[in-house]
Protein backbone atom coordinates (compact mmCIF):
# COMPACT_ATOMS: atom_id res chain seq x y z
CA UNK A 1 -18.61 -35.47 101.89
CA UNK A 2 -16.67 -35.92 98.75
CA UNK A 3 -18.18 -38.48 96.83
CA UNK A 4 -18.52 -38.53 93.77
CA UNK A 5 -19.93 -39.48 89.93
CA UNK A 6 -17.56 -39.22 86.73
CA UNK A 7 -20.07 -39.24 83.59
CA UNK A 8 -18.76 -39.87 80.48
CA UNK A 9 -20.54 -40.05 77.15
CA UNK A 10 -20.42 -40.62 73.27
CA UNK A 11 -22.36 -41.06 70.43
CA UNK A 12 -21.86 -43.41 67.83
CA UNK A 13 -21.26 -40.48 65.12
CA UNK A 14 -18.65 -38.75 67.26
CA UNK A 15 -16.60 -41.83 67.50
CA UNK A 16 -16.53 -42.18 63.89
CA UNK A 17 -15.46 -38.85 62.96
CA UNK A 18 -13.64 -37.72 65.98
CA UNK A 19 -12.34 -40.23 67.52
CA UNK A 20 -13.23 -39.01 71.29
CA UNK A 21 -13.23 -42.10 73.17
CA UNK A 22 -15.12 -42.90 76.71
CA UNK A 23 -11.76 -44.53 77.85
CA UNK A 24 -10.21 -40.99 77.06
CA UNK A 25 -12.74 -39.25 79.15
CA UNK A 26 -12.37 -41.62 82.09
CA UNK A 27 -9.14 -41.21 82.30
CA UNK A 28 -8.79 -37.23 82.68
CA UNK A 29 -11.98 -37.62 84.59
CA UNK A 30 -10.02 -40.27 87.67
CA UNK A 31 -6.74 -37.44 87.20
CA UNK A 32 -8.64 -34.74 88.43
CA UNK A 33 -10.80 -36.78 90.84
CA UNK A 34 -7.24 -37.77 92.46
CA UNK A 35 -6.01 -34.57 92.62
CA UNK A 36 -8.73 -32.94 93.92
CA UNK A 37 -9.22 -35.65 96.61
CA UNK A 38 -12.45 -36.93 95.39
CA UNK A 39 -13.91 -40.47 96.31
CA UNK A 40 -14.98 -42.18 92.96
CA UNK A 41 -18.33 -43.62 93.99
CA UNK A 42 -19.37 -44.73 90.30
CA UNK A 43 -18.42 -43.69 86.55
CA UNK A 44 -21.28 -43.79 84.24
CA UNK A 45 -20.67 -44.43 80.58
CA UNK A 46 -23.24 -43.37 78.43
CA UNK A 47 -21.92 -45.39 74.62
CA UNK A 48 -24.28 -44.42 71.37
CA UNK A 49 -26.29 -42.00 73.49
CA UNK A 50 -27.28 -38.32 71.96
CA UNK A 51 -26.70 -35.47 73.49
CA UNK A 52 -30.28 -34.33 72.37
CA UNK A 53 -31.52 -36.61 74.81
CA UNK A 54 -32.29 -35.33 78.33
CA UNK A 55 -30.23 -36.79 80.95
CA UNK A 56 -33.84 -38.39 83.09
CA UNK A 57 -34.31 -40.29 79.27
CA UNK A 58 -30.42 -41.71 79.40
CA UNK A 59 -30.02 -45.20 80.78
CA UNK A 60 -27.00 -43.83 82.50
CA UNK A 61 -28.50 -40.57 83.52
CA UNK A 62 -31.25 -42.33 84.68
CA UNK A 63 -28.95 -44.23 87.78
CA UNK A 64 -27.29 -40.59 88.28
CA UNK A 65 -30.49 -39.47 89.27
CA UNK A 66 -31.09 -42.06 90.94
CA UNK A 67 -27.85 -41.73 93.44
CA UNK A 68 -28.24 -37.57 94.05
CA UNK A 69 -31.70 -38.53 95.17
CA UNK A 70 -30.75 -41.05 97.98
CA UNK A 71 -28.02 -38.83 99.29
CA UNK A 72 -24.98 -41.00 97.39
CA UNK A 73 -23.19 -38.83 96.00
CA UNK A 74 -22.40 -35.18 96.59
CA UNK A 75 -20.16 -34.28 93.16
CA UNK A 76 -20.33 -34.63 89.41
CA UNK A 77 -17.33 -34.26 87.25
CA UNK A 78 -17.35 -33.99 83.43
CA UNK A 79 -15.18 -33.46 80.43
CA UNK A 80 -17.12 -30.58 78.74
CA UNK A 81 -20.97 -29.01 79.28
CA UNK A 82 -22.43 -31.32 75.93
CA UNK A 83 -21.57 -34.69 77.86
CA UNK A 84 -24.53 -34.25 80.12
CA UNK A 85 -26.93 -31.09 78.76
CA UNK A 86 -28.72 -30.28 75.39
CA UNK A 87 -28.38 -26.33 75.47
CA UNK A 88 -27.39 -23.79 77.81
CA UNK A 89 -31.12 -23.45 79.23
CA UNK A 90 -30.80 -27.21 80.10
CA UNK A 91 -27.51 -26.60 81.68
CA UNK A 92 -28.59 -23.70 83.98
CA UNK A 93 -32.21 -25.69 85.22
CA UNK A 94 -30.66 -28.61 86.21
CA UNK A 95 -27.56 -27.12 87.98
CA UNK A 96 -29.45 -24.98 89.79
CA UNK A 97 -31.80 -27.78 91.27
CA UNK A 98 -28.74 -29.69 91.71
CA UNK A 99 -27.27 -26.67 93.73
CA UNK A 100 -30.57 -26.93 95.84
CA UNK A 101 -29.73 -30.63 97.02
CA UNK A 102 -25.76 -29.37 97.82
CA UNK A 103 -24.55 -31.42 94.78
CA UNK A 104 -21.52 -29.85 93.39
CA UNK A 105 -20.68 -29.87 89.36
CA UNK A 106 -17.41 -30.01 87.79
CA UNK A 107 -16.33 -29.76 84.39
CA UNK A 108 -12.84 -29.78 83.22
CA UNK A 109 -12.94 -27.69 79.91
CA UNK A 110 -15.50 -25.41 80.07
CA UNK A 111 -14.61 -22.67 76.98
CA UNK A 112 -10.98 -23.86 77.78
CA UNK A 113 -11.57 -23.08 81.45
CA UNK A 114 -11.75 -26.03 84.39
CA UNK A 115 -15.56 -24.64 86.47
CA UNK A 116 -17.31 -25.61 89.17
CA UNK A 117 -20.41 -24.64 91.11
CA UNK A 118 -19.41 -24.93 94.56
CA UNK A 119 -18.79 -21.06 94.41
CA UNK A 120 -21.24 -18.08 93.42
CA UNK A 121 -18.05 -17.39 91.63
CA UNK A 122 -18.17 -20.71 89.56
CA UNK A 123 -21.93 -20.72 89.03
CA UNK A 124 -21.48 -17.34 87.47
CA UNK A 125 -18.56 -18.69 85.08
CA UNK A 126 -20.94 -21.41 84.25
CA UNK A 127 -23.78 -19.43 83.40
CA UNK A 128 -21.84 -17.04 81.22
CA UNK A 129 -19.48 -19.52 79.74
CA UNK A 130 -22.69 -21.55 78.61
CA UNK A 131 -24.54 -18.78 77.15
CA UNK A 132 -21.82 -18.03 74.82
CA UNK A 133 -20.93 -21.22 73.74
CA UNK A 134 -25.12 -21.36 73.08
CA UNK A 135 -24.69 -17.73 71.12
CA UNK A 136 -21.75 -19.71 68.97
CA UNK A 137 -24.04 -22.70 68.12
CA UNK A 138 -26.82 -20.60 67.45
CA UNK A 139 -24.64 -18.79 64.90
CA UNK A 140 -23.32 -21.46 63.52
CA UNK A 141 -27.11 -23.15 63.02
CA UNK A 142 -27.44 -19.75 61.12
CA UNK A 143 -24.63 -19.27 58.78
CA UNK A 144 -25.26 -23.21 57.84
CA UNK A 145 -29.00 -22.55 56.71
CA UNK A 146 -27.86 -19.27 54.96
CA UNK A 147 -25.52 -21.41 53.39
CA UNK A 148 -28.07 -24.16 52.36
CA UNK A 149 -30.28 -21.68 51.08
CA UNK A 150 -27.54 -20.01 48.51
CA UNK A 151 -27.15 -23.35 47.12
CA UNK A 152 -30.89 -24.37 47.01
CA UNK A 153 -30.90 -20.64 44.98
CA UNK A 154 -28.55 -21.21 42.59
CA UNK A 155 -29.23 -25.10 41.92
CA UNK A 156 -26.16 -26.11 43.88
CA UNK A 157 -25.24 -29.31 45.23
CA UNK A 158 -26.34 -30.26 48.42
CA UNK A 159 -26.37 -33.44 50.15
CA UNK A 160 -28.67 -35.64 49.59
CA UNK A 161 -29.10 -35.18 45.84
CA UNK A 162 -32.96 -34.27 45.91
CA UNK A 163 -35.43 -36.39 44.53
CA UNK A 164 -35.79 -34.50 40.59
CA UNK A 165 -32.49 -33.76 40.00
CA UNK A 166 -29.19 -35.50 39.47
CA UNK A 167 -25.99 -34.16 39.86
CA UNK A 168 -23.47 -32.93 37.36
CA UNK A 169 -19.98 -31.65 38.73
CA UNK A 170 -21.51 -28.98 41.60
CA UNK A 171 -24.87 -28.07 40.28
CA UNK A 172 -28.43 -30.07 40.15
CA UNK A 173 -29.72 -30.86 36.86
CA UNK A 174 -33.27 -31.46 36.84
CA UNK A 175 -34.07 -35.18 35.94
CA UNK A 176 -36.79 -35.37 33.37
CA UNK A 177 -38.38 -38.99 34.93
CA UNK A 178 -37.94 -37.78 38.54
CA UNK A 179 -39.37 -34.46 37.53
CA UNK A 180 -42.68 -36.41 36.62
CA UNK A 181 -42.67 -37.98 40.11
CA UNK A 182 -42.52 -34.99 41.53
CA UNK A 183 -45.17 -33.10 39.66
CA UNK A 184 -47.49 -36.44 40.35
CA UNK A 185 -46.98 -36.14 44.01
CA UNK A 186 -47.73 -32.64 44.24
CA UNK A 187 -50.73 -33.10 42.14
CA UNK A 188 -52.11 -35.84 44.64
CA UNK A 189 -51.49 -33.47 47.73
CA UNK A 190 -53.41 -30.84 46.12
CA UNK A 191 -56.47 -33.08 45.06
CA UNK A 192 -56.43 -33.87 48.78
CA UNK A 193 -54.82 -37.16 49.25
CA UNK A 194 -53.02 -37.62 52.62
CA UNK A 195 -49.28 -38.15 52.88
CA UNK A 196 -49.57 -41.36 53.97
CA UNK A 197 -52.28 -42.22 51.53
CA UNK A 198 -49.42 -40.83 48.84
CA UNK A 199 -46.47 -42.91 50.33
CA UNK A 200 -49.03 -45.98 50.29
CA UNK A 201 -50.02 -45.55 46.43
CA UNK A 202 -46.59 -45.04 45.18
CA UNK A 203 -45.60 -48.34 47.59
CA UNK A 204 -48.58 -50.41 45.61
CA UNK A 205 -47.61 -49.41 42.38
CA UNK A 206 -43.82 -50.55 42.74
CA UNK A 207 -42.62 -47.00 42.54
CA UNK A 208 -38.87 -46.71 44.33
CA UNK A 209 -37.82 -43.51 46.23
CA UNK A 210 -34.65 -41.84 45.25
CA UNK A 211 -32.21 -44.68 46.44
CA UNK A 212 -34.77 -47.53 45.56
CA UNK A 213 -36.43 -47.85 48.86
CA UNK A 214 -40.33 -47.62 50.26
CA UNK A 215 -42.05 -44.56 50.58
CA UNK A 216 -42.90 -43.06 54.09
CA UNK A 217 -45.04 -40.14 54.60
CA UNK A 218 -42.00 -38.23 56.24
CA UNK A 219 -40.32 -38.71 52.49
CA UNK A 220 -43.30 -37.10 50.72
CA UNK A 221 -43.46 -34.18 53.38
CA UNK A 222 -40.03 -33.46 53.16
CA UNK A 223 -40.59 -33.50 48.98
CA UNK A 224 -43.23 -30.52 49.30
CA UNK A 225 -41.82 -28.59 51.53
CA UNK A 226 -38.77 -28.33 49.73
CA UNK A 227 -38.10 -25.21 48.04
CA UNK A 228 -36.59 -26.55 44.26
CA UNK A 229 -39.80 -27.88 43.60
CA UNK A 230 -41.43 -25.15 44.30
């Protein structure tokens, strides 16, 4: 049996700054469907959804699901690995339980390479493709909070401008007002008041955050915990 689901997916940051496109994805998607002599059964377009997000928690993902489970369709084709997993570990699970119910994954560029798990061949491709590209983002995650840290070091700028400082060409300058915020909300923490019951105080007296909004408890965590002020 050779039907099949195409699953296509962006988030609304990717558009923006990319420009990938579901219509771009559906149509190299149908091309190789075609050629291949697939039967399109459904295409699933998942618009504004993370990656992050497990496919069961996807509206779109959700009706996949759905389908493999009542015996619909036998095939899943996708542009690249990210469309449908978070990580390589994700990847690997749910390919393997898909292998147990004879469902077959494709995915057209795959480090460059077209894969698919019909084959102990393929699933071996996948599984070593996937754990390098994992390696690369790991890396990457690395280098980027080395990075971050240098500049933290050395009073560079970062974005967002941290609450105490302003910024003057490429470095932070500490910001004598903001300063005294600071010091106030680390003196509160330390006589025991909650981060909430911080966020709530600053909130009642009128005080504005960095960019003149409310206070949140998240805001005041993410003030202590960061290293400048330390």
């Amino acid at each position: 049996m050779n039907n099949c689901v195409l699953y296509t997916r962006v988030s609304t940051q990717e558009q923006s700054e990319t420009g990938v496109s579901l219509d771009a994805q559906d149509e190299r998607l149908r091309a190789y469907a075609t050629i291949t002599g697939l039967q399109v059964i459904t295409l699933i377009r998942e618009e504004g959804v993370s990656g992050r997000t497990p496919i069961a928690h996807r509206p779109g993902g959700k009706e996949m699901l759905r389908r493999i489970r009542a015996g619909e369709i036998q095939h899943i084709v996708a542009l690249k690995l990210d469309r449908l997993f978070r990580d390589a570990e994700d990847a690997l699970r749910q390919t393997r339980e898909w292998d147990k119910a004879n469902v077959t994954l494709h995915i057209l560029d795959l480090g460059g390479q077209m894969v698919n798990t019909a084959s102990a061949m393929g699933r071996m491709m996948l599984t070593v493709i996937a754990g390098m590209a994992e390696l690369e983002r790991s890396l990457i995650a690395e280098r980027t909070a080395a990075a971050l840290q240098h500049k933290k070091k050395h009073r560079q700028v970062y974005s967002p401008t941290p609450l105490g400082f302003r910024r003057e060409g490429n470095s932070l300058i500490p910001d004598e007002q903001e300063q005294a915020l600071v010091n106030r909300i680390r003196q509160m923490h330390d006589e025991g008041a909650s981060l909430s019951g911080i966020s709530e105080t600053l909130n009642e007296e009128g005080i504005t955050g960095k960019k003149g909004g409310r206070w949140y408890a998240t805001t005041i965590r993410k003030i202590l915990e960061n290293e400048l002020h330390g």
